[in-house]
Structure formats: structure tokens, C-alpha cells
Protein backbone atom coordinates (compact mmCIF):
# COMPACT_ATOMS: atom_id res chain seq x y z
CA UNK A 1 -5.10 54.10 -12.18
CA UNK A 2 -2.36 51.10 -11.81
CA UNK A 3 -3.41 47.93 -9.52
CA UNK A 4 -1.20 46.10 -8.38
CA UNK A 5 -1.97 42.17 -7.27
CA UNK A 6 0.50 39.88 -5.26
CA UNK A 7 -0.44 37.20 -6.40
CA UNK A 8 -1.34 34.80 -10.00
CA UNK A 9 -1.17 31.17 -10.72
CA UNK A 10 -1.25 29.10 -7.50
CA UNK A 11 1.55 27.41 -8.42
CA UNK A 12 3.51 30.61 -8.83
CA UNK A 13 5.09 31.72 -5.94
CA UNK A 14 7.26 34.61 -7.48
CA UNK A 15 5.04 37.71 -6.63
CA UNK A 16 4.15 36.88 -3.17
CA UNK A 17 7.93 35.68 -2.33
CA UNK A 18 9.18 38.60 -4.40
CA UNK A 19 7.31 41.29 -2.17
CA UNK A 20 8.17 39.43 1.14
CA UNK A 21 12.26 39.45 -0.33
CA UNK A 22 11.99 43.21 -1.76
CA UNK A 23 9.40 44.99 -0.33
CA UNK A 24 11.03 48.29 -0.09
CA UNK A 25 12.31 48.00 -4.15
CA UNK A 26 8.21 47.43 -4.79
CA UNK A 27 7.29 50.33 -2.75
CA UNK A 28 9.63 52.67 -4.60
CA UNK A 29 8.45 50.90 -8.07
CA UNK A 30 4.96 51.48 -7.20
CA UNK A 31 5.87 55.02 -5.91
CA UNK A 32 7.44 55.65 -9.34
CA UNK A 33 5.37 53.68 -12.06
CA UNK A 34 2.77 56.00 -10.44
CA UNK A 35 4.88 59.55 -11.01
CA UNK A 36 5.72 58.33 -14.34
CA UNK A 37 2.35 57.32 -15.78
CA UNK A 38 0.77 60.13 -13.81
CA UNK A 39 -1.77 57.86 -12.85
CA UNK A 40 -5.06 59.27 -10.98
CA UNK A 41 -3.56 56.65 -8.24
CA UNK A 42 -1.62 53.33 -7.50
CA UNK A 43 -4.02 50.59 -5.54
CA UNK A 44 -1.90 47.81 -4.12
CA UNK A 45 -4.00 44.30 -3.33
CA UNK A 46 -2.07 42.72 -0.41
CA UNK A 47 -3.64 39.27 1.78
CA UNK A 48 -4.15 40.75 5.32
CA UNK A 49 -2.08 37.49 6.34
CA UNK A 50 0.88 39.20 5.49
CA UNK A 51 3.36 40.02 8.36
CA UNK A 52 3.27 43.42 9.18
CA UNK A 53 6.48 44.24 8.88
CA UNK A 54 5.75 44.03 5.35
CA UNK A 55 2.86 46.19 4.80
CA UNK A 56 4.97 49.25 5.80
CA UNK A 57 3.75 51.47 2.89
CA UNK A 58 3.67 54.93 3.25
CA UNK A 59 0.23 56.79 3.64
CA UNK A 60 -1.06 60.01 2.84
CA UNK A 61 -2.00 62.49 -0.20
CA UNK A 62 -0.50 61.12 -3.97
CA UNK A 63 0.83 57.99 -1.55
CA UNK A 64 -0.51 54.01 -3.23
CA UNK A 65 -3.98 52.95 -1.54
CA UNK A 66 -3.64 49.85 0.05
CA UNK A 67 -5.97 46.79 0.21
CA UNK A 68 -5.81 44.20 2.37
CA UNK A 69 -8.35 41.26 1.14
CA UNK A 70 -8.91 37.73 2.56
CA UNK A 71 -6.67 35.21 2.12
CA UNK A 72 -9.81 32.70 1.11
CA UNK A 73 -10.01 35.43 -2.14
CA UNK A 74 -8.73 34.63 -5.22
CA UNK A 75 -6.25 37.68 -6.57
CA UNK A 76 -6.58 35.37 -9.71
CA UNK A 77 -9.35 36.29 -11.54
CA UNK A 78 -8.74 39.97 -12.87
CA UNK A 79 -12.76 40.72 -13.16
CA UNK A 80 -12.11 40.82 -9.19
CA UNK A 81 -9.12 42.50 -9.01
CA UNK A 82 -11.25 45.47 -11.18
CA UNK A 83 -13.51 45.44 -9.18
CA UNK A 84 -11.85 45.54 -5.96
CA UNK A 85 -9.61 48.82 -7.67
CA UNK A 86 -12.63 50.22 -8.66
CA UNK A 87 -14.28 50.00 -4.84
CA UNK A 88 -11.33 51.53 -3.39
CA UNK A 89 -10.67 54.24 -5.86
CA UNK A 90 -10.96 57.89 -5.26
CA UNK A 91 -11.95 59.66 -7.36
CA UNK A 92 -13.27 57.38 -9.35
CA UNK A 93 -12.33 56.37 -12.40
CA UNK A 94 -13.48 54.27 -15.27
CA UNK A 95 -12.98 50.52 -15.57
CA UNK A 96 -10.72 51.60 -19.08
CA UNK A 97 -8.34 53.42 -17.22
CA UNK A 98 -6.89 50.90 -15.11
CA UNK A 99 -3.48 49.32 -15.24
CA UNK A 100 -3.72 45.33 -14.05
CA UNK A 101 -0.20 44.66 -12.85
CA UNK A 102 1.52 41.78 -10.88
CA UNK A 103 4.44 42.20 -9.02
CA UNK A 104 7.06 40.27 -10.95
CA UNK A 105 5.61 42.64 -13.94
CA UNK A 106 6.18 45.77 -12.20
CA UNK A 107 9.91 44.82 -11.28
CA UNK A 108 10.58 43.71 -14.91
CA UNK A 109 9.33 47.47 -16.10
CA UNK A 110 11.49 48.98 -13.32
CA UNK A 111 14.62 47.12 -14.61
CA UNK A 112 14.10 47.87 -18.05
CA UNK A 113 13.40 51.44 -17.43
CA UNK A 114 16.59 51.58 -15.64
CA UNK A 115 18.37 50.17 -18.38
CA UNK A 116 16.35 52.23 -20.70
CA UNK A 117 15.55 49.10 -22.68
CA UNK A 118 12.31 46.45 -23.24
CA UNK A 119 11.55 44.27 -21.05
CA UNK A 120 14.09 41.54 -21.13
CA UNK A 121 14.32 39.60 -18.13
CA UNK A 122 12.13 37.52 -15.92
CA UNK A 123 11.86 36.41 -12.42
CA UNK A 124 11.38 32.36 -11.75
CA UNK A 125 11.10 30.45 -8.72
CA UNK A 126 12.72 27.26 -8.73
CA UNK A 127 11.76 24.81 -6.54
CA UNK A 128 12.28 21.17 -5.71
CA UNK A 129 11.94 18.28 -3.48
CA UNK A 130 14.43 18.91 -0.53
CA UNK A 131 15.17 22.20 -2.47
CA UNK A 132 14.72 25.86 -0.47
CA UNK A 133 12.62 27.48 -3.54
CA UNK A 134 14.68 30.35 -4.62
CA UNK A 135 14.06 33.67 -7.15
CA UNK A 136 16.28 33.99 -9.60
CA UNK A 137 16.62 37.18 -12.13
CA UNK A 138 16.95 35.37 -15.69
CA UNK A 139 17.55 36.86 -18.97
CA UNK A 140 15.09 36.04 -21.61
CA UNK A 141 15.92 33.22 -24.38
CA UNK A 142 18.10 31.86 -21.71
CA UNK A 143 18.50 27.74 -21.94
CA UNK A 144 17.07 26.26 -18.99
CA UNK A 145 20.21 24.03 -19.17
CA UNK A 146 22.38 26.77 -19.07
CA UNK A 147 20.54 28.10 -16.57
CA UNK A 148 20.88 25.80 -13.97
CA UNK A 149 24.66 25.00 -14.87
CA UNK A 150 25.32 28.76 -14.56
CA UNK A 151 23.31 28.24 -11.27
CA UNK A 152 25.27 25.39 -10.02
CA UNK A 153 23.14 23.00 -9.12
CA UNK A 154 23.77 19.53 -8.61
CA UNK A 155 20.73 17.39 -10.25
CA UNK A 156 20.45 13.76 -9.98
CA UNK A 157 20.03 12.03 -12.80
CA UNK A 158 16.99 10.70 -12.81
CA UNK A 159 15.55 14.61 -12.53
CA UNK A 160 12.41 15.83 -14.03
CA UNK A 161 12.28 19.12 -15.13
CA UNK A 162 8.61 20.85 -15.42
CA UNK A 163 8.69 24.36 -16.53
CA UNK A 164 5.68 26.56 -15.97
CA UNK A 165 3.89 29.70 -17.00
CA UNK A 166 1.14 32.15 -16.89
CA UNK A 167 -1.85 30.54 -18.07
CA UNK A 168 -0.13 27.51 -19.15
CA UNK A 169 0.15 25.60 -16.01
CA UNK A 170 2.70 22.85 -15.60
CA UNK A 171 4.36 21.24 -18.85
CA UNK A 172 6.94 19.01 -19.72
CA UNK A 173 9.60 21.21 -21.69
CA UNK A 174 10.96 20.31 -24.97
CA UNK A 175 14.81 18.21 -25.17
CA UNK A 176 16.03 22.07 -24.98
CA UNK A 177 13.66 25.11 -23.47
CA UNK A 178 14.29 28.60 -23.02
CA UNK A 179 13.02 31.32 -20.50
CA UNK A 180 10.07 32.81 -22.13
CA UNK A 181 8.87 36.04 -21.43
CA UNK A 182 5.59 34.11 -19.38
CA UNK A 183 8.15 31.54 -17.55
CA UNK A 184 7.61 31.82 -14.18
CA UNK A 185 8.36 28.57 -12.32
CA UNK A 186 10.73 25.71 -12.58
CA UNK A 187 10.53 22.55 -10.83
CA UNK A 188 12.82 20.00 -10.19
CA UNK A 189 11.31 16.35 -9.51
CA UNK A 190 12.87 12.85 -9.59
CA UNK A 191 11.07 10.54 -12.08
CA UNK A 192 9.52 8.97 -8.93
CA UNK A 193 7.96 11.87 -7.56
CA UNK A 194 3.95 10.97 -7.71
CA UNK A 195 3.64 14.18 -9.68
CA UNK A 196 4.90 12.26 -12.18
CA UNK A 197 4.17 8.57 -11.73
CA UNK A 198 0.28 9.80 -11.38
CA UNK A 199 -0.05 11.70 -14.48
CA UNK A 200 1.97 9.63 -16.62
CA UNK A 201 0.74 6.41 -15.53
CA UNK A 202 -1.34 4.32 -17.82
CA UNK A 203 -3.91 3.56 -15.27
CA UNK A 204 -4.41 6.90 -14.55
CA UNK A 205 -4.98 8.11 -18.52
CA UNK A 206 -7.70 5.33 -18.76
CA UNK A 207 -9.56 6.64 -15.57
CA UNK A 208 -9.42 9.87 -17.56
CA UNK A 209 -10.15 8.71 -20.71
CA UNK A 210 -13.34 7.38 -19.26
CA UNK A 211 -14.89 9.73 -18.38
CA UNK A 212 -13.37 12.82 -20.68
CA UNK A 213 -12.53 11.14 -24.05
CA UNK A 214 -15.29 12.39 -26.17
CA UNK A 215 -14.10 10.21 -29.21
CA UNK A 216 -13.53 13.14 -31.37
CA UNK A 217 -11.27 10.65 -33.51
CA UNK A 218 -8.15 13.53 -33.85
CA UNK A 219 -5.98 10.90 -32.61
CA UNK A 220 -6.54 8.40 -35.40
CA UNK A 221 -6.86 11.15 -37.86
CA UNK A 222 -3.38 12.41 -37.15
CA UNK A 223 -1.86 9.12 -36.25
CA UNK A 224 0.44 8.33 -39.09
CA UNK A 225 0.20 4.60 -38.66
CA UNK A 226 -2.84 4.94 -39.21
CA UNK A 227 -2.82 7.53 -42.39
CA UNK A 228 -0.34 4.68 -43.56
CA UNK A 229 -2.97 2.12 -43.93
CA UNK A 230 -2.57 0.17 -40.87
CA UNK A 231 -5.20 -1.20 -39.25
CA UNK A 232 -4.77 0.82 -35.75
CA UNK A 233 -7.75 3.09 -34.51
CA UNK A 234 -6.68 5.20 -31.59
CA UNK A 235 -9.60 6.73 -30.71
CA UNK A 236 -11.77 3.76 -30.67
CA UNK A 237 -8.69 1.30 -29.27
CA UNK A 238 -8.97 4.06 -25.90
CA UNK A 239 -12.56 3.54 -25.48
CA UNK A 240 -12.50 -0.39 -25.66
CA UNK A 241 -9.84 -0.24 -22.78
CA UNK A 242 -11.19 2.70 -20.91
CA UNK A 243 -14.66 0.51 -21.05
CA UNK A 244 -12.92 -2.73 -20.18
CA UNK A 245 -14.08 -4.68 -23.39
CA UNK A 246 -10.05 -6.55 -23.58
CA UNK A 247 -12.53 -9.06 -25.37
CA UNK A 248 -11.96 -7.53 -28.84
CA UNK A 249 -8.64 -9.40 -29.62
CA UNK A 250 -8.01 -7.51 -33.12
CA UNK A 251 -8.52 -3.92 -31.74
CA UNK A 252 -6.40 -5.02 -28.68
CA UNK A 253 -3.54 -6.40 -30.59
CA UNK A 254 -3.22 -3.35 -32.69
CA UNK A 255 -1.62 -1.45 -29.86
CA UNK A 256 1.43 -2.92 -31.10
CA UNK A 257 1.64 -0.93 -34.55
CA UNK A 258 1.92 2.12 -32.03
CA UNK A 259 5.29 3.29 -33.19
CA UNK A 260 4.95 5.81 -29.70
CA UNK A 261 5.62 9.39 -31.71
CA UNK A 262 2.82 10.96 -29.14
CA UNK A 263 1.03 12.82 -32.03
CA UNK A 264 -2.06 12.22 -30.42
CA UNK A 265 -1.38 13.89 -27.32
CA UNK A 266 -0.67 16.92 -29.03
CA UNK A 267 -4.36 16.77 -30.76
CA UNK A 268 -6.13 15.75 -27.93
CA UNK A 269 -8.64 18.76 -27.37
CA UNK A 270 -8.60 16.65 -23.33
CA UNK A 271 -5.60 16.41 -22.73
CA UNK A 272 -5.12 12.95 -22.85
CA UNK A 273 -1.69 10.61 -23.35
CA UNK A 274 -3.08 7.51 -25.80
CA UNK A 275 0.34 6.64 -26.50
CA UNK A 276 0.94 6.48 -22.86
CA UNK A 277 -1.89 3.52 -22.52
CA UNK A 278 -0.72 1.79 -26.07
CA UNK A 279 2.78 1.45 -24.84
CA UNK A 280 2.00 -0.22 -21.56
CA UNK A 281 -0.58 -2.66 -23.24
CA UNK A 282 2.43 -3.37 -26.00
CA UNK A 283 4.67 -4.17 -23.72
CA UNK A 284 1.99 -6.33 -21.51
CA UNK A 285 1.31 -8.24 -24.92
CA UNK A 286 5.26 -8.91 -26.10
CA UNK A 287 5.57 -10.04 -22.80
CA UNK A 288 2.87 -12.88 -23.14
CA UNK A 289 4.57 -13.70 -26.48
CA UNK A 290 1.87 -12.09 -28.75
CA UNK A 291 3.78 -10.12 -32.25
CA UNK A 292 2.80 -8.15 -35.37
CA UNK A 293 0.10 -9.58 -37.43
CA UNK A 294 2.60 -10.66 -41.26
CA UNK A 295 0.36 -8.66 -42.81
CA UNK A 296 -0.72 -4.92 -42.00
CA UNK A 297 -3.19 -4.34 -45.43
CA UNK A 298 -6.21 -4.87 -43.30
CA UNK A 299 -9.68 -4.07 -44.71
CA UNK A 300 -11.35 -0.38 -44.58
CA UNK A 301 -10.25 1.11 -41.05
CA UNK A 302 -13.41 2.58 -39.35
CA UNK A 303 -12.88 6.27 -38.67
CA UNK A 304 -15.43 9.13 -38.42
CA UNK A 305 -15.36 10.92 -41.53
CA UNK A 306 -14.01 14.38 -41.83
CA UNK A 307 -15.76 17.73 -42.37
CA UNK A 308 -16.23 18.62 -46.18
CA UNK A 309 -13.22 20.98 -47.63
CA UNK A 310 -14.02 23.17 -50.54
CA UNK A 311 -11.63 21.15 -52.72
CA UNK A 312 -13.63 18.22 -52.84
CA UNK A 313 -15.85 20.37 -55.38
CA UNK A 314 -12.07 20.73 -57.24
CA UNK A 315 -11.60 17.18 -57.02
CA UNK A 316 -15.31 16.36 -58.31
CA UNK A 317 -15.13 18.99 -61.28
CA UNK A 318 -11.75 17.93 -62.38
CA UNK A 319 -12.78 13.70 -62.34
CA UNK A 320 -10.08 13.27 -59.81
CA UNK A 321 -12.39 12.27 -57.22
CA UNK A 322 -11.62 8.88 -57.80
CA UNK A 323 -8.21 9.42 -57.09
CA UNK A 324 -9.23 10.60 -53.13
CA UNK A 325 -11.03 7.23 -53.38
CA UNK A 326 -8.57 5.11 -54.23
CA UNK A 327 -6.01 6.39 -51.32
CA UNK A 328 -7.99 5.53 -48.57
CA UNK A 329 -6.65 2.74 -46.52
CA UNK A 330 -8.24 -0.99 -47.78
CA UNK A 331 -10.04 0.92 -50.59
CA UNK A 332 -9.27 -2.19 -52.88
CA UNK A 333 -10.27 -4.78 -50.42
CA UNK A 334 -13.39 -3.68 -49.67
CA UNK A 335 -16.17 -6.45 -50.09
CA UNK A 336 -18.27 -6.11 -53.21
CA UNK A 337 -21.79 -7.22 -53.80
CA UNK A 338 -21.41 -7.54 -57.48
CA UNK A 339 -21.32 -10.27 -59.98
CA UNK A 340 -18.90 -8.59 -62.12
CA UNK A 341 -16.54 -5.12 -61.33
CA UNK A 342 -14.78 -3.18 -63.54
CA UNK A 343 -11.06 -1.76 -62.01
CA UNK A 344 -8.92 1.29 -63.36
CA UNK A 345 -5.51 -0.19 -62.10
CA UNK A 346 -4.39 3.61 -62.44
CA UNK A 347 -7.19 6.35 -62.03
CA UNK A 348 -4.59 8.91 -63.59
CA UNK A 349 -4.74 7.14 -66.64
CA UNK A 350 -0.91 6.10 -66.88
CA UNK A 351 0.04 2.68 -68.29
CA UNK A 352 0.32 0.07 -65.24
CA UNK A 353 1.27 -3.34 -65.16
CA UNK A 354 -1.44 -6.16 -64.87
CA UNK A 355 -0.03 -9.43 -62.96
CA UNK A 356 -3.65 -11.55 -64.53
CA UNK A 357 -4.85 -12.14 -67.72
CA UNK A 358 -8.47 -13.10 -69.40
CA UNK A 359 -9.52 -16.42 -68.00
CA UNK A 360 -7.53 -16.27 -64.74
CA UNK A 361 -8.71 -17.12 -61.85
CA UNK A 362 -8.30 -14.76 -58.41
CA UNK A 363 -8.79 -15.32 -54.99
CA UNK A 364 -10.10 -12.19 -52.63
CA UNK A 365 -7.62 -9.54 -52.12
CA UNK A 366 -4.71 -11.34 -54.50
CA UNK A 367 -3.24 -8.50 -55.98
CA UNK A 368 -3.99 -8.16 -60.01
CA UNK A 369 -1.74 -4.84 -60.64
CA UNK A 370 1.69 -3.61 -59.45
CA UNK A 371 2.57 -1.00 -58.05
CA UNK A 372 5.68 1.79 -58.74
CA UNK A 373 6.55 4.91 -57.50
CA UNK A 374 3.01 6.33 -59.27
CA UNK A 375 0.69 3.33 -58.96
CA UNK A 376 -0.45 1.74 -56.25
CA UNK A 377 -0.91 -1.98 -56.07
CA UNK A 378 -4.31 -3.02 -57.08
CA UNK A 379 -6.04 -5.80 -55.30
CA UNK A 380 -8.74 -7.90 -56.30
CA UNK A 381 -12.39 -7.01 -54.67
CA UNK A 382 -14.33 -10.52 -55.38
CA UNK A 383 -13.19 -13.65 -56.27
CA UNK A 384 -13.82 -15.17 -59.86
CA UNK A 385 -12.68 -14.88 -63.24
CA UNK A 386 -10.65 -12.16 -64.68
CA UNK A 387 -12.08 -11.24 -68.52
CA UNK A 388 -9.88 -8.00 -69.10
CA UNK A 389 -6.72 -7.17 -68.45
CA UNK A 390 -4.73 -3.94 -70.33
CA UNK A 391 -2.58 -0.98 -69.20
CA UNK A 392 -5.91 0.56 -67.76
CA UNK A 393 -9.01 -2.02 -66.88
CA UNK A 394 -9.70 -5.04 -65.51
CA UNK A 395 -12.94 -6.55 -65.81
CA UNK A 396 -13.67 -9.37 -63.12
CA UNK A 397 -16.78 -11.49 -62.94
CA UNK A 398 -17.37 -13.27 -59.87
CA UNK A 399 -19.13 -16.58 -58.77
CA UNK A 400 -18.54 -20.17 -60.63
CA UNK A 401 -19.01 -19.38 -64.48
């Protein structure tokens, strides 16, 4: 059995406008998807709102049952459509031999059995403010740029294009999309249109953020500021401005090392635009005068620490745990409650280059080893007195001795 529904995303208006504009093409479509599938019967879900003028199937033996349901019920869900094919059917037939079509997908396998090819076209409503929505007949792969030049219209050019698709809702395309095979709507917005100005406002992501950022910390593990050692925590920078707490003047003023890539909004299990929030605070603090701290090689950045991988038991049989260590952002200016530490400037055992030597004194986080393209600079834990210094240790004792 094949059922056919008018009707998917509510944003989509293609199958609904498509029978209204072809009804008799879908009649003959269902007529013959039926012959050709030799289907125990075609079942047709139409909203009994419909003009009748419309609903001018033919009836009778082998002809496609028709169902006219409330508007008020959802031809979205295809449990219901299954079950509403299912009531209807005679004789009846199992819930594995159905065939859950929409319209635009029944027109697309008329085409390309006509043509005697796959599927390779698609139907997409564009719409617009001041527009007349309109179906157009687009080839797959097709550049939406191309598209609407070969269409000929005239955008302004402040104009928003959102492109959207089954099960994907509304997005904001890439520099250069195509027509995929699930396009099914194109809308064309100025930058003003609330649409917009709502969802991309940074008032609106912290309303969100406070009450659906779950602090899952994918942001700052993905940020690459942050993977670079800065001291800039998106996750937990979010909650101290979705909660208010501007009192935090360190966390605050590392908005500014947001260089704006919007990695975290493509992690975000929520949804949510962090870079959208960071950028307007930036801007809000270079306007009151406030800059970069001169140094970014902050202590240890809090984080929430990953799941364990299997090659940390690689790393921990082959010594080069230490090595993981020793990458982390602030590793080497972590506070130490120790009289005396002993450093490896290099944990891979190559020759390095101490800057101290026995009976020096150091200061907190001067640095006591240079770095090269395979060492990183080594920086002094405590303060106090260095007694070693080679190609491989240095041995500091802290206090007054």
C-alpha cells in the first residue's frame, strides 16, 4: 500500500502548494505509482479545509482512497500517518507493506521515471518578505547563487539567505550552498528582519544560555584559544554572564582573546552561539577603553577533565605520560608546596638550553629553560635558589637558604 501525505515540516509549504498548483499531475502520479508498484492500494491524506475543487479524485474499484483529516492534525508525525493508512485500508494490510510518501516525493519519482533516470531534481519554495512564495523545479547540486541569478531576482543587499530542509529546520547556509536532495525551502530576509535580529542577538543567546547551557565544557574544549594556552574558558565565561556575576573582572575581560571562529557553536549539543555573546561584550569593553592583558601565560585554566582514552595506558607504559603533562596549558606555573623541585627542562630527553645556573636566584614563573621548535619554555614553579642546571635537570630549592 502507498500513502500519500500533503503535508511535512511546517515551514514547508511545497506539498500543500504543489497539490493546490498540480492537482491533476498528482492524481495521475498517484494513479500510476499505484499500477506500477501494484500496490494492494494508494491512500491519499488530504486536510478537509481544502477547496473542493481540489479534492476531485476519482472514486471507485482499483481508484486511490481518500482521507480527509482535521486540519488541527499533524500529517507530521509518520506513526500517525500509519496509522491513519492502516484504518482506512481494505483489505488490510500489514504495517511493513506500506509506502510513506509526500507529495513533492511522488512528483520527483514521476519525473525521473519519465526520464528513466534517479531522482535528480527537487521542488523548493522560495519565499520572502514582500515576495509571492513561488515553486520552483531545481536540479540537484545546483548553487543557490546560481539559482536565484538564473531566477532573476533582484536581492537587496543587505539579504539573508536561510535555506531549509527535511528534518533540519532553518539554517544559515555556508559562503556557497547547493540544492540538496532534502532542500525544500529558501527564504529571503533582510538582516533586519526579527527572524534574524532575535536569534542572533546577544541578549537573546544569554536568555537561552540560562536556562539550556548545561556546561558540558565542549566549547572550551574545542576552542583553540583556549587549547593554545590562553586563559579564556567559554563554557564557564557563558554561565557568569548568563547568571549576571559581571563582578568577576578576569573571566569578564577574557572575552577579548575570542578570536570569533564560532567553533563552539558547532559543538554546542544546545544549540547555542557563545561567540555571539563574547563579541558583543568585546566590543562593549574596547569601547570603555579596556585591552589585552601583555601577557596571555596565565596559570592552569580550569576545565572539566575529559573522559579516559585507551592511549593513556600507551602513554603510561611507554613513560611518556609526562609528556601529556607537560602540554597542558600553565603546567609549569602551577604553585608548588615544596621546599625543593626537581624539573626535566625536556621530558623527551633531548639536550635543552638552561637560562640559570647553581646559586641563582629565581623569581615565580621566570623562565629557567628555552624553548625551540622541540622544547617548550620551562618556567620556574617556586621561588628560591637554583642548585642544578644541565641539558636535562634543574634542581630548585625554595625559601631563604
Amino acid at each position: 500500500m502507498v500513502v500519500v501525505a500533503l503535508e511535512t515540516e511546517p515551514f514547508d509549504l511545497a506539498p500543500e502548494a504543489l497539490f493546490l498548483l498540480a492537482t491533476d499531475r498528482v492524481i495521475e502520479a498517484v494513479r500510476r505509482l499505484g499500477k506500477d508498484l501494484c500496490a494492494a492500494g494508494v491512500v491519499v491524506l488530504i486536510h478537509d479545509d481544502l477547496p473542493s475543487g481540489v479534492r476531485r479524485f476519482p472514486t471507485g474499484p482499483g481508484e486511490p482512497i481518500i482521507v480527509e483529516v482535521p486540519r488541527r492534525s499533524s500529517l507530521n508525525d509518520p506513526g500517525s500517518l500509519v496509522d491513519l493508512a492502516l484504518a482506512t485500508a481494505t483489505p488490510r494490510v500489514e504495517p511493513e507493506d506500506l509506502l510513506l510518501l509526500r507529495v513533492d516525493e511522488l512528483l520527483q519519482l514521476e519525473e525521473a521515471a519519465k526520464d528513466k533516470l534517479p531522482v535528480t531534481r527537487t521542488t523548493v519554495t522560495i519565499a520572502g518578505e514582500g515576495r509571492t512564495p513561488r515553486l520552483v523545479s531545481v536540479p540537484l547540486g545546483t548553487p543557490l547563487r546560481l539559482m536565484i541569478q538564473q531566477l532573476g531576482l533582484s536581492l537587496p543587499r543587505d539579504t539573508r539567505a536561510l535555506l531549509g530542509g527535511i528534518l533540519r529546520g532553518l539554517s544559515r547556509p555556508c559562503p556557497d550552498p547547493v540544492i540538496e536532495a532534502d532542500s525544500r525551502v529558501l527564504l529571503l530576509l533582510s538582516s533586519e528582519h526579527p527572524a534574524l535580529t532575535r536569534t542572533s542577538s546577544a541578549e537573546h543567546q544569554l536568555r537561552l544560555a540560562g536556562s539550556t547551557c548545561e556546561q558540558c565544557s565542549r566549547c572550551s574544549e574545542y576552542c583553540p584559544q583556549h587549547l593554545r594556552g590562553v586563559a579564556f574558558t567559554p563554557h564557564l565565561v557563558l554561565r557568569l554572564l548568563a547568571d549576571r556575576h559581571t563582578h568577576v573582572p578576569e573571566e569578564i575581560l577574557s572575552t577579548l582573546f575570542c578570536s570569533g571562529c564560532r567553533t563552539c557553536e558547532l559543538v554546542c549539543p544546545s544549540g547555542l552561539s557563545p561567540a555571539t555573546v563574547f563579541r558583543a561584550v568585546a566590543e562593549e569593553l574596547r569601547g570603555r577603553g579596556y585591552a589585552l592583558p601583555p601577557s596571555r601565560l596565565q596559570g592552569r585554566i580550569p576545565s572539566r577533565r575529559g573522559p579516559s582514552l585507551p592511549w593513556r595506558h600507551v602513554l603510561t607504559a611507554t613513560n611518556l605520560l609526562e609528556v601529556q603533562r607537560s602540554l597542558r596549558p600553565g603546567y609549569w606555573l602551577e604553585r608548588v608546596d615544596s621546599d625543593q623541585v626537581v624539573l626535566r627542562t625536556n621530558p623527551l630527553d633531548e639536550p635543552a638550553t638552561p637560562l640559570v645556573s647553581p646559586g641563582q636566584r629565581v623569581v615565580l614563573g621566570e623562565c629557567i629553560a628555552s624553548g625551540d621548535r622541540s622544547h617548550r619554555p620551562v618556567h620556574a614553579p617556586i621561588a628560591g635558589e637554583v642548585l642544578i642546571a644541565d641539558a636535562s635537570t634543574i634542581v630548585l630549592l625554595g625559601g631563604n637558604r
